[in-house]
C-alpha atoms as a PDB file:
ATOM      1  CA  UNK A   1     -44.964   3.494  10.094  1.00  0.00           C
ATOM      2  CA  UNK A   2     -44.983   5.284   6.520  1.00  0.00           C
ATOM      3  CA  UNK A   3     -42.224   4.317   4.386  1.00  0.00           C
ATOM      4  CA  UNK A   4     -40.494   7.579   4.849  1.00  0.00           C
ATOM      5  CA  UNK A   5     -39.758   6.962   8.495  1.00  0.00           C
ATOM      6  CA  UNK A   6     -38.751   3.283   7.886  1.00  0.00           C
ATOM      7  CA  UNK A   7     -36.029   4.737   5.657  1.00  0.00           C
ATOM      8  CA  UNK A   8     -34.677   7.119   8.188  1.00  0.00           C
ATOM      9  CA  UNK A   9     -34.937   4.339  10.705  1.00  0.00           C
ATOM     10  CA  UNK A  10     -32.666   2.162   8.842  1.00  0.00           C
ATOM     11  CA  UNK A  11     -30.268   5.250   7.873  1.00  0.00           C
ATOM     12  CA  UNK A  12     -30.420   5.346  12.010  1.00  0.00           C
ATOM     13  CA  UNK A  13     -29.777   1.939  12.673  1.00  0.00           C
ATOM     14  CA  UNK A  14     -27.117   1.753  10.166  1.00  0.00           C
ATOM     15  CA  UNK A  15     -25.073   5.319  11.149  1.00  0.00           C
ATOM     16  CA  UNK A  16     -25.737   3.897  14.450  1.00  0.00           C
ATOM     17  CA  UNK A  17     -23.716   0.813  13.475  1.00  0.00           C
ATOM     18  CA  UNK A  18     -21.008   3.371  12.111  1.00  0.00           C
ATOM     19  CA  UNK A  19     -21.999   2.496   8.280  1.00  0.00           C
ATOM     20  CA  UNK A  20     -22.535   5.797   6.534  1.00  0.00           C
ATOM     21  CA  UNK A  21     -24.448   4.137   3.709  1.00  0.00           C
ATOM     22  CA  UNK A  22     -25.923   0.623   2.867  1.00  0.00           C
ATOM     23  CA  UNK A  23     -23.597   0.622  -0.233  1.00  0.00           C
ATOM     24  CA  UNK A  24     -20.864   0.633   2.244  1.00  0.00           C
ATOM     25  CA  UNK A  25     -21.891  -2.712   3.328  1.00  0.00           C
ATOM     26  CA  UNK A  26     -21.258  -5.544   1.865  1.00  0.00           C
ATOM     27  CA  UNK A  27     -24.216  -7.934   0.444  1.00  0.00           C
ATOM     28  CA  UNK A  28     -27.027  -5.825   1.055  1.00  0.00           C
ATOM     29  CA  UNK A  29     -27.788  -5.190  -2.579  1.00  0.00           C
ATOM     30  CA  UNK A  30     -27.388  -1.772  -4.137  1.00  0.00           C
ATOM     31  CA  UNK A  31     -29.454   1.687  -3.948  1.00  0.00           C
ATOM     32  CA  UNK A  32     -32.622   2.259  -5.552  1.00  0.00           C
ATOM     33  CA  UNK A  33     -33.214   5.970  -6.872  1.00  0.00           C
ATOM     34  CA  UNK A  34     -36.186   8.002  -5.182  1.00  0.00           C
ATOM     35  CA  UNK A  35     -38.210   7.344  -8.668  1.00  0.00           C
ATOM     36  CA  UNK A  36     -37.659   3.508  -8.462  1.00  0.00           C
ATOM     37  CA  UNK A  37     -38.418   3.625  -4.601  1.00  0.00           C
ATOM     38  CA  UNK A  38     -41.707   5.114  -5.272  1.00  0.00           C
ATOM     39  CA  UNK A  39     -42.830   2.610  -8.027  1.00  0.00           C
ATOM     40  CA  UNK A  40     -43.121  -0.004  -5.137  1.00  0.00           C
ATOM     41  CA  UNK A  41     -44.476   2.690  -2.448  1.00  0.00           C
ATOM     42  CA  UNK A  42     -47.672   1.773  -2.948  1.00  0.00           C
ATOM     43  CA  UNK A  43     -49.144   0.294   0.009  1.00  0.00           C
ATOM     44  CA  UNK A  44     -52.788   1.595   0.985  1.00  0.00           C
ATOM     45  CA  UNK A  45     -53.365   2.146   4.914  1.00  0.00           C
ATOM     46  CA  UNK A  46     -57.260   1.212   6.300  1.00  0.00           C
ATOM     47  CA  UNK A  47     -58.110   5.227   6.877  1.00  0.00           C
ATOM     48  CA  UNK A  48     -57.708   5.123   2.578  1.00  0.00           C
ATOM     49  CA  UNK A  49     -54.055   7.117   3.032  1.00  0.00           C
ATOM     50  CA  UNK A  50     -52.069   6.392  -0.295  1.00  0.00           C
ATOM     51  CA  UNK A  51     -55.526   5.623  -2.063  1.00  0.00           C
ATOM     52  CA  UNK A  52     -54.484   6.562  -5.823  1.00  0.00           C
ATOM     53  CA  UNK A  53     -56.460   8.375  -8.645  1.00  0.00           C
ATOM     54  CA  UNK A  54     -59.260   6.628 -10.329  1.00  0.00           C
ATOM     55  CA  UNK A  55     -62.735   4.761 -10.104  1.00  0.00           C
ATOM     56  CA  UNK A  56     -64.868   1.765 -10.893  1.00  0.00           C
ATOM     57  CA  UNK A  57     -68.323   0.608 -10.378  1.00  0.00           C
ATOM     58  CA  UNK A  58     -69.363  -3.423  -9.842  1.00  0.00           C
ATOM     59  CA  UNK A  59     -70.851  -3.175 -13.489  1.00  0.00           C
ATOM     60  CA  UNK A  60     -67.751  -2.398 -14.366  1.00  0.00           C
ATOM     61  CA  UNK A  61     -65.852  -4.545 -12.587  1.00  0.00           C
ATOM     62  CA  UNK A  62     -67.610  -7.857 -13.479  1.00  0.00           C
ATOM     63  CA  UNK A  63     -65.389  -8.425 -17.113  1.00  0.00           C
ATOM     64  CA  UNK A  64     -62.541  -7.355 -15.616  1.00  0.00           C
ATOM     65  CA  UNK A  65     -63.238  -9.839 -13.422  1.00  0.00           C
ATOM     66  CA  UNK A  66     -63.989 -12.341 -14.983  1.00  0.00           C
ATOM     67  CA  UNK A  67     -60.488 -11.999 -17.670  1.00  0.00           C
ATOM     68  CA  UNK A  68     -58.322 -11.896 -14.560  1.00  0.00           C
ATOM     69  CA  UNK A  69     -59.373 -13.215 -11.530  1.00  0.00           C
ATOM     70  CA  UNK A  70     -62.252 -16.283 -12.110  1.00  0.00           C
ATOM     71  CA  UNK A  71     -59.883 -18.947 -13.142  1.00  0.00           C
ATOM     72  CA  UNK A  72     -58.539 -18.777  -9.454  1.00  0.00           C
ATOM     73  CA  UNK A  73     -61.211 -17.437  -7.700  1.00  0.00           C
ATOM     74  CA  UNK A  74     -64.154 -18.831  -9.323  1.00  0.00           C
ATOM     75  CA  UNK A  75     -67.706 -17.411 -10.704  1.00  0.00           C
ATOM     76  CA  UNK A  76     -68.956 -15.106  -8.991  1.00  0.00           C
ATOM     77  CA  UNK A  77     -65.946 -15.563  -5.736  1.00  0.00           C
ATOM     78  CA  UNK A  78     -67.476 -18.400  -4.799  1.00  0.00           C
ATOM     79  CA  UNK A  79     -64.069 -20.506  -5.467  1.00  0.00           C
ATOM     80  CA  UNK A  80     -63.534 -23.493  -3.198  1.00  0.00           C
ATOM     81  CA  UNK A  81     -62.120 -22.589   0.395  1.00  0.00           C
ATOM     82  CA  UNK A  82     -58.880 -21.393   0.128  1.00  0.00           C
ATOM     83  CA  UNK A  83     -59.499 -18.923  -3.052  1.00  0.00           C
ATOM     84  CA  UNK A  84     -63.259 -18.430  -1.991  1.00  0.00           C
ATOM     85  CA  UNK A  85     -64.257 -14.144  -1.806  1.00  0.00           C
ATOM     86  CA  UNK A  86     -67.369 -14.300  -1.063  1.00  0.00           C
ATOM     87  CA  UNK A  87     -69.899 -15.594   1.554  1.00  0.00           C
ATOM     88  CA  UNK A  88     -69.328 -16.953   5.085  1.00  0.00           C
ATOM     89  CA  UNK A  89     -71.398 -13.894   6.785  1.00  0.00           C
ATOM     90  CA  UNK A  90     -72.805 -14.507   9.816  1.00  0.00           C
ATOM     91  CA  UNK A  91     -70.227 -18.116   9.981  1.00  0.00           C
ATOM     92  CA  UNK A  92     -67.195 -16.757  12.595  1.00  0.00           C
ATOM     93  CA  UNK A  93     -69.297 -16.965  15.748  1.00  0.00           C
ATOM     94  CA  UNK A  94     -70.940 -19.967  14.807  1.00  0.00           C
ATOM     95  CA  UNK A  95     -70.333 -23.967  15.729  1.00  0.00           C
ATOM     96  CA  UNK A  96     -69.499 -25.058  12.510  1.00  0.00           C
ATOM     97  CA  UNK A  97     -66.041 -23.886  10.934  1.00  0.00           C
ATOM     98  CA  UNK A  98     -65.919 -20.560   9.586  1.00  0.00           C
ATOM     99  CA  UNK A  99     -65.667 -19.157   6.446  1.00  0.00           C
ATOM    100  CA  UNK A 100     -63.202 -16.521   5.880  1.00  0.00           C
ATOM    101  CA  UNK A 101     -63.865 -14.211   3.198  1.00  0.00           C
ATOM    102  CA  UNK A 102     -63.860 -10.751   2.294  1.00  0.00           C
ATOM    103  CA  UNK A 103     -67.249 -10.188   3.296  1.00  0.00           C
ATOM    104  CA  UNK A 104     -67.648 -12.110   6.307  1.00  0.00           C
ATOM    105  CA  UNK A 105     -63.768 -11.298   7.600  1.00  0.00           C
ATOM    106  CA  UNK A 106     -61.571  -8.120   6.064  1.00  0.00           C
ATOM    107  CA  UNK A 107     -61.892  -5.479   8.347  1.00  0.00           C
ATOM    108  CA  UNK A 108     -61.756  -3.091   6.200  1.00  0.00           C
ATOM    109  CA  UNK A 109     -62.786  -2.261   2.481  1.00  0.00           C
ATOM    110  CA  UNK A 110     -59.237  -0.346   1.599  1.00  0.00           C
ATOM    111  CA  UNK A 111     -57.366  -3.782   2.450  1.00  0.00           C
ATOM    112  CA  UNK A 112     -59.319  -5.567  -0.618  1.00  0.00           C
ATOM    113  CA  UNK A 113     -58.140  -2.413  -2.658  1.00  0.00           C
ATOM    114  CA  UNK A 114     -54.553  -2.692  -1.478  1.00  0.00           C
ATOM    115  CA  UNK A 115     -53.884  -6.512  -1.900  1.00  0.00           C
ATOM    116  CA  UNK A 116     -55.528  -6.535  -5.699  1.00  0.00           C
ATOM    117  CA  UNK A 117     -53.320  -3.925  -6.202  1.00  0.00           C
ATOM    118  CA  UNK A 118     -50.301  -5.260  -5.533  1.00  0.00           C
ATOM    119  CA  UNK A 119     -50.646  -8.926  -5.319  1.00  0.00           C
ATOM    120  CA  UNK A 120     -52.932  -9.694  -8.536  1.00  0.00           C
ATOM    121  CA  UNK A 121     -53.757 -11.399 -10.528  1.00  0.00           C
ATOM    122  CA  UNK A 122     -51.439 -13.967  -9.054  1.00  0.00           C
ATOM    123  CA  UNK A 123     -49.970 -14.709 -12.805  1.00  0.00           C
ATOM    124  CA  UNK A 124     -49.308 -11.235 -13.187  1.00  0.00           C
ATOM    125  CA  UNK A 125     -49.291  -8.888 -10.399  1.00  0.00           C
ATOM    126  CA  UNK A 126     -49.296  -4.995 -10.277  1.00  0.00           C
ATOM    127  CA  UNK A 127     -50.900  -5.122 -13.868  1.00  0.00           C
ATOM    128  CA  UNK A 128     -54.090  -3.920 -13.221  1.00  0.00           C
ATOM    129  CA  UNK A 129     -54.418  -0.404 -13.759  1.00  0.00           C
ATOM    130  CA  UNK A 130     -55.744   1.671 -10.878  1.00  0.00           C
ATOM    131  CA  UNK A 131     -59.654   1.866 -12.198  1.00  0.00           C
ATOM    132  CA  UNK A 132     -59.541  -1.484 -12.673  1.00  0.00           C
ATOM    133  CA  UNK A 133     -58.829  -2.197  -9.244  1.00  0.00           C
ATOM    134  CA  UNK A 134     -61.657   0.014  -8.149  1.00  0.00           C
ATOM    135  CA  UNK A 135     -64.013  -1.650 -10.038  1.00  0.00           C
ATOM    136  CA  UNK A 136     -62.732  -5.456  -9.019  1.00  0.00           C
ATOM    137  CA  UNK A 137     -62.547  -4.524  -5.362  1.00  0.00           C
ATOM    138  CA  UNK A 138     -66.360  -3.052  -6.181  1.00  0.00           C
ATOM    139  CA  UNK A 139     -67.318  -6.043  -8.114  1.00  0.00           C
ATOM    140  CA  UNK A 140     -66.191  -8.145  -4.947  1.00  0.00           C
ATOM    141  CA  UNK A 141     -67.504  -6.142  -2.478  1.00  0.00           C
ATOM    142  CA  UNK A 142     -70.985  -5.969  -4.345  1.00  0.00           C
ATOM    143  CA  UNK A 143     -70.613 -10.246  -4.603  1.00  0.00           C
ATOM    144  CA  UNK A 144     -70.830  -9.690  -0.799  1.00  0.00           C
ATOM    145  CA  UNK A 145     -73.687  -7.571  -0.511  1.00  0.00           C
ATOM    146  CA  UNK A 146     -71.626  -4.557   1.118  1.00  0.00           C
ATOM    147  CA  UNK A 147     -72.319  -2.034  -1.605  1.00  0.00           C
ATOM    148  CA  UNK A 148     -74.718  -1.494  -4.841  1.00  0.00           C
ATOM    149  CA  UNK A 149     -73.700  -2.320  -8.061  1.00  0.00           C
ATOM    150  CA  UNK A 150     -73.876   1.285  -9.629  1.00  0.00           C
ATOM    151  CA  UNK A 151     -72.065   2.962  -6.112  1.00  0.00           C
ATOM    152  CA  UNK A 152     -68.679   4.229  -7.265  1.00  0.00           C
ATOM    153  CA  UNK A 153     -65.639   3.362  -5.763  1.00  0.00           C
ATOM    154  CA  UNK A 154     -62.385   6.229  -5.606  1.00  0.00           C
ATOM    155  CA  UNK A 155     -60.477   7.332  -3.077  1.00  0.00           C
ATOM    156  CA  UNK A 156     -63.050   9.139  -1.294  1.00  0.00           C
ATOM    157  CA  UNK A 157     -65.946   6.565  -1.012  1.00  0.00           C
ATOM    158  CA  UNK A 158     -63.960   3.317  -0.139  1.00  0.00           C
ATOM    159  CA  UNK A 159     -62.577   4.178   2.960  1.00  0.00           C
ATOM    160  CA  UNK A 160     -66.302   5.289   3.748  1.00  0.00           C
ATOM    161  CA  UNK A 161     -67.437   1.364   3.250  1.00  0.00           C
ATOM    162  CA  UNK A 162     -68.270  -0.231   6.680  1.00  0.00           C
ATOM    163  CA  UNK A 163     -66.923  -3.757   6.463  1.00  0.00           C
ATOM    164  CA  UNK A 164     -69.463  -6.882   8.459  1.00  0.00           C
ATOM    165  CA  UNK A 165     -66.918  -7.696  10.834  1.00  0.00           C
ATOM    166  CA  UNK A 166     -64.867  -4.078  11.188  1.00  0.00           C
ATOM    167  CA  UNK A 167     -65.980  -4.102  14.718  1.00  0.00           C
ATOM    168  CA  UNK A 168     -65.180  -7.545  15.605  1.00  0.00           C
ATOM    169  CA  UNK A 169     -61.345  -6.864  15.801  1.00  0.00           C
ATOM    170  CA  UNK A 170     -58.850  -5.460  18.131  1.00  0.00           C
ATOM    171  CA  UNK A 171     -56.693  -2.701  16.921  1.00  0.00           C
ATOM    172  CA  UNK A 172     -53.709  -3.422  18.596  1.00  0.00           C
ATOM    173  CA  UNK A 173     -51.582  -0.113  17.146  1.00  0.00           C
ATOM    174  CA  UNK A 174     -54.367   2.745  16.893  1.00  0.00           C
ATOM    175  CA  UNK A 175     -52.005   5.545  14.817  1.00  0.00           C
ATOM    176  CA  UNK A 176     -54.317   7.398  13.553  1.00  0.00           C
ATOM    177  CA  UNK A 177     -57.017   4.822  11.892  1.00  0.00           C
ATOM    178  CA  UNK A 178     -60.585   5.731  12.408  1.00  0.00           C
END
C-alpha cells in the first residue's frame, strides 16, 4: 500500500469513527506538514518504485564502507553470524544450519538499497547520502559475487539485479512486483 493510500485509510477509519481530524483526538501526537511527511517517505518497493537520484560503483563503495559499516559488519561482510553480509550461498537447502545473508537470502537487490538507506549505519542512520548508498549496496552485492565491481548501480540497473534465492520465495501479495 503506498503511503498515500495509508493516509486516506486512516482519514477513513478515523471520519469513520466520527473524528474529523487526528488533532481532534486526544494523545495521538500532533500533525506533520506534507514537507516533513515526505522527509520520512522514503521507503523503496522490490520493482525499484521510490528508487532516488544517484549512483555508485563497488570501487566506490569499498571506503565508504569501510568508514561506516566494518566496525559492525566486519572486513569484507564477513562479520560473525548475526551482522555477517556475505556468504552462505548454496547453505538454505542444505543439512547443516544456514547462513542468512544478503547473497544467499534477500530476495531482492532494492531491499539491500532500502534498509542502508534508512536503517544505517546503526550509530547514525539516514546519514548516508543517496550515492553512497548505491555504492555500499554495490560494494555488498559485489562481496557476494552478484554483480562486477565497475557495474553501476542507480535507479535503473538495481531493480534489474537477479538476487540467488529471488525464486525461492512465495509472494504472498503480488501488487504489481515483477
Amino acid at each position: 500500500m503506498s503511503m498515500r493510500k495509508h493516509r486516506l485509510a486512516v482519514a477513513a477509519l478515523l471520519a469513520t469513527l466520527g473524528v474529523a481530524h487526528a488533532a481532534d483526538t486526544p494523545n495521538l501526537g500532533q500533525p506533520i506538514s506534507p514537507h516533513e511527511f515526505a522527509a520520512w517517505d522514503i521507503s523503496v518497493a522490490p520493482d525499484g518504485a521510490g528508487l532516488p537520484a544517484g549512483s555508485g560503483t563497488a570501487k566506490q563503495g569499498a571506503p565508504v564502507y569501510a568508514e561506516k559499516c566494518a566496525a559492525c559488519h566486519g572486513e569484507k561482510g564477513a562479520g560473525q553470524p548475526n551482522d555477517r553480509l556475505v556468504g552462505g550461498i548454496g547453505t538454505l537447502a542444505g543439512d547443516q544450519a544456514p547462513v542468512r545473508t544478503v547473497g544467499s537470502f534477500w530476495p531482492y537487490a532494492t531491499t539491500l538499497f532500502d534498509y542502508v538507506r534508512r536503517a544505517m549505519p546503526w550509530q547514525q542512520p539516514q546519514s548516508l547520502s543517496d550515492s553512497e548508498v548505491y555504492a555500499v549496496a554495490a560494494y555488498i552485492l559485489n562481496l557476494n559475487g552478484i554483480i562486477g565491481d565497475a557495474d553501476v548501480l542507480d535507479a535503473t540497473t538495481l531493480p534489474k539485479v537477479k538476487m540467488p534465492n529471488r525464486d525461492n520465495f512465495f509472494i504472498v501479495y503480488p501488487g504489481n512486483l515483477k
